[in-house]
Protein backbone atom coordinates (compact mmCIF):
# COMPACT_ATOMS: atom_id res chain seq x y z
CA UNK A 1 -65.07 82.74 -25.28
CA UNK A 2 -64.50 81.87 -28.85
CA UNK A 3 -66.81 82.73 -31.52
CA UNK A 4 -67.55 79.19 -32.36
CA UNK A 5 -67.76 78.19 -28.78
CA UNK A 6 -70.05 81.27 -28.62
CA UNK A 7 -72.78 80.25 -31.14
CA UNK A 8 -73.15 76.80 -30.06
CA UNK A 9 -73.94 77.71 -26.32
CA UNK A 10 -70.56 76.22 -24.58
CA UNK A 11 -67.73 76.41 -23.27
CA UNK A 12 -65.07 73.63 -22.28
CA UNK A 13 -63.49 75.91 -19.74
CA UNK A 14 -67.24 76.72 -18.14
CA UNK A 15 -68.06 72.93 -18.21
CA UNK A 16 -64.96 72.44 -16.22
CA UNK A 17 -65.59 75.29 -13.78
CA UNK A 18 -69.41 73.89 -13.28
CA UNK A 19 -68.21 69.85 -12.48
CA UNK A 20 -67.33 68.83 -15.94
CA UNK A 21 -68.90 66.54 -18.34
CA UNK A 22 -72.84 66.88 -18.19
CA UNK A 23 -74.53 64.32 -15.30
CA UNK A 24 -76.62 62.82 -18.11
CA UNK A 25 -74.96 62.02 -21.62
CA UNK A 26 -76.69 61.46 -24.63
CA UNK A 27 -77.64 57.71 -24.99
CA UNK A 28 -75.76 55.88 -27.88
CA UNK A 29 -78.04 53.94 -29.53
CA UNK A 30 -77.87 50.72 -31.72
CA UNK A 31 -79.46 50.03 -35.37
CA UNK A 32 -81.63 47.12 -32.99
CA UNK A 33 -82.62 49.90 -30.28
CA UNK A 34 -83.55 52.28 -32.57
CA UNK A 35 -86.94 51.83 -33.60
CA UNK A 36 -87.85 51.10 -29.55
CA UNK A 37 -86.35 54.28 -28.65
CA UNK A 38 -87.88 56.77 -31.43
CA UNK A 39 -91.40 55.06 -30.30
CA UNK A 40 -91.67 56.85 -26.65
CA UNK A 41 -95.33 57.46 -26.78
CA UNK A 42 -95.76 61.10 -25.93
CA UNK A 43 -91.94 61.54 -24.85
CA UNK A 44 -89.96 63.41 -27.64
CA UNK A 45 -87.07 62.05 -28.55
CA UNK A 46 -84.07 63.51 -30.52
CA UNK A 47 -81.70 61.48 -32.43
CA UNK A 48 -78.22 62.90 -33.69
CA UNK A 49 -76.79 61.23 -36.57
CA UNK A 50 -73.13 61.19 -36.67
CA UNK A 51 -69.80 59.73 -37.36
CA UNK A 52 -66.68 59.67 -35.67
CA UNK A 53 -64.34 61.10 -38.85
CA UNK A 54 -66.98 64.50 -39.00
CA UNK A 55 -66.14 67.47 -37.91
CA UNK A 56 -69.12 69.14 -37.84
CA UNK A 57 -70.72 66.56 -36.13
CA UNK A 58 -67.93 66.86 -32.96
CA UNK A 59 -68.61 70.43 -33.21
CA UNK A 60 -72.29 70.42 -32.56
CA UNK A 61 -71.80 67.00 -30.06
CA UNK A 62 -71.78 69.62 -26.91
CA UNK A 63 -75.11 71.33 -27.61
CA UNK A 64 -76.42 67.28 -27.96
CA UNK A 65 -75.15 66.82 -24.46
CA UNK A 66 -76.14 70.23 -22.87
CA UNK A 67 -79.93 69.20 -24.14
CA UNK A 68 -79.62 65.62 -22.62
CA UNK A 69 -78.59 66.76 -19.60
CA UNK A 70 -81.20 70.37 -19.63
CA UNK A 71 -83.72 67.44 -20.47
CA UNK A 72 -83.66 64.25 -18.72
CA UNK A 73 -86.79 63.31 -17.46
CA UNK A 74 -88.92 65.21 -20.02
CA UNK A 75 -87.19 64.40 -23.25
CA UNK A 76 -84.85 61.57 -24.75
CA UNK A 77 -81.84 62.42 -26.57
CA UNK A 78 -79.63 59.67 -28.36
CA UNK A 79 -77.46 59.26 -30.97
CA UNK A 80 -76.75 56.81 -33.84
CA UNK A 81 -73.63 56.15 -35.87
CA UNK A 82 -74.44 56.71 -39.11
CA UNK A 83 -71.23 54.56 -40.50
CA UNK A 84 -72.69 51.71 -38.16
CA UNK A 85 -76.18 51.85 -39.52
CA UNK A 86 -76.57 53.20 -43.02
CA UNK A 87 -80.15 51.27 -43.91
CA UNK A 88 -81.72 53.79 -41.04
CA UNK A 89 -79.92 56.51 -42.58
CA UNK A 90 -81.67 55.39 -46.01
CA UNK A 91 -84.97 55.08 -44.44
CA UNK A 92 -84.90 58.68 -43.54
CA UNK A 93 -83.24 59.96 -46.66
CA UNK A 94 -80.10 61.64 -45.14
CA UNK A 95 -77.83 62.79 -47.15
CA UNK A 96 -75.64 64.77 -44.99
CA UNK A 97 -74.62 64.64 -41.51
CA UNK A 98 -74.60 65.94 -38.53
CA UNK A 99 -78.46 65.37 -38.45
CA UNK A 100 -81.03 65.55 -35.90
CA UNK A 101 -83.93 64.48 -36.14
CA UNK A 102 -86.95 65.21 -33.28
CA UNK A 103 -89.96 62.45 -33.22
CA UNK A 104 -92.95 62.51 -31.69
CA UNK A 105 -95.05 58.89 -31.14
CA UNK A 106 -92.70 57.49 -33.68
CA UNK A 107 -93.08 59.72 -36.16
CA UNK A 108 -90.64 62.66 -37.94
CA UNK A 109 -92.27 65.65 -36.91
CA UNK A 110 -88.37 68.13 -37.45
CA UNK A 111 -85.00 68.11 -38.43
CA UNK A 112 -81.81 69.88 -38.40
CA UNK A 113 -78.75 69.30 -40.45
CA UNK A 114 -75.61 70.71 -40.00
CA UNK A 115 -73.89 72.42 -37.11
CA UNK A 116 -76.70 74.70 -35.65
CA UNK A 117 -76.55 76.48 -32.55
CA UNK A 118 -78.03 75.28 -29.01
CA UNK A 119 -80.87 78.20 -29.03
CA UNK A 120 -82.25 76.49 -31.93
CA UNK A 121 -81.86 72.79 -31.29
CA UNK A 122 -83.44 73.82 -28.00
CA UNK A 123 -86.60 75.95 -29.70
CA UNK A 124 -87.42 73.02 -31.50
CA UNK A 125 -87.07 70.69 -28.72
CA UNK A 126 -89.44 73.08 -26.16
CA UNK A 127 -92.27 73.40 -29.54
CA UNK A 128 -92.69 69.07 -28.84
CA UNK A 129 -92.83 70.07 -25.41
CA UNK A 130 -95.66 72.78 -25.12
């Protein structure tokens, strides 16, 4: 396994070999279904901010879907086009993507930017959990 493919948790060849594409894919989420979706009460809910033309962001996109799937049920994970919706991307001052942000009841309570590997993304995700 590649270096890369190494530090952010995947494989292509190992998805393949285990039935492919996760069951559960991140959900792709509007500028209009944003607010309702970040507001999940006690759920914890990750969004990925990304764009089609980054590179970083299709490089960390894997880890996004291995925690949607390791997650459903306890946890939501979306993501937002940042090209598509750059007034939510000024409301939470990014300046650089990918970013993920974790809320909890609404609020910001973590964030990530850049490509980071899964162990990490997950860490953060388990702390909302405990």
């Amino acid at each position: 396994m590649g270096l890369l493919k190494r530090f952010m948790g995947g494989d292509k060849e190992e998805a393949a070999a285990g039935g492919g594409e996760p069951a559960v894919a991140p959900r792709h989420l509007t500028g209009e279904e944003f607010d309702q979706a970040i507001s999940q009460g006690e759920t914890p809910v990750v969004v990925d901010f990304w764009a089609e033309w980054c590179g970083p962001c299709h490089a960390i996109a894997p880890s996004v879907a291995k925690m949607a799937a390791e997650y459903d049920g306890r946890a939501v994970v979306a993501k937002l086009n940042a090209d598509d919706y750059p007034e939510i991307l000024g409301r939470y001052g990014i300046m650089g993507i990918p970013t993920l942000i974790y809320f909890k009841d609404g609020k910001e309570v973590d964030r990530v930017v850049g490509v980071t590997p899964y162990g990490a993304l997950k860490g953060k995700l388990e702390r909302l959990l405990a």
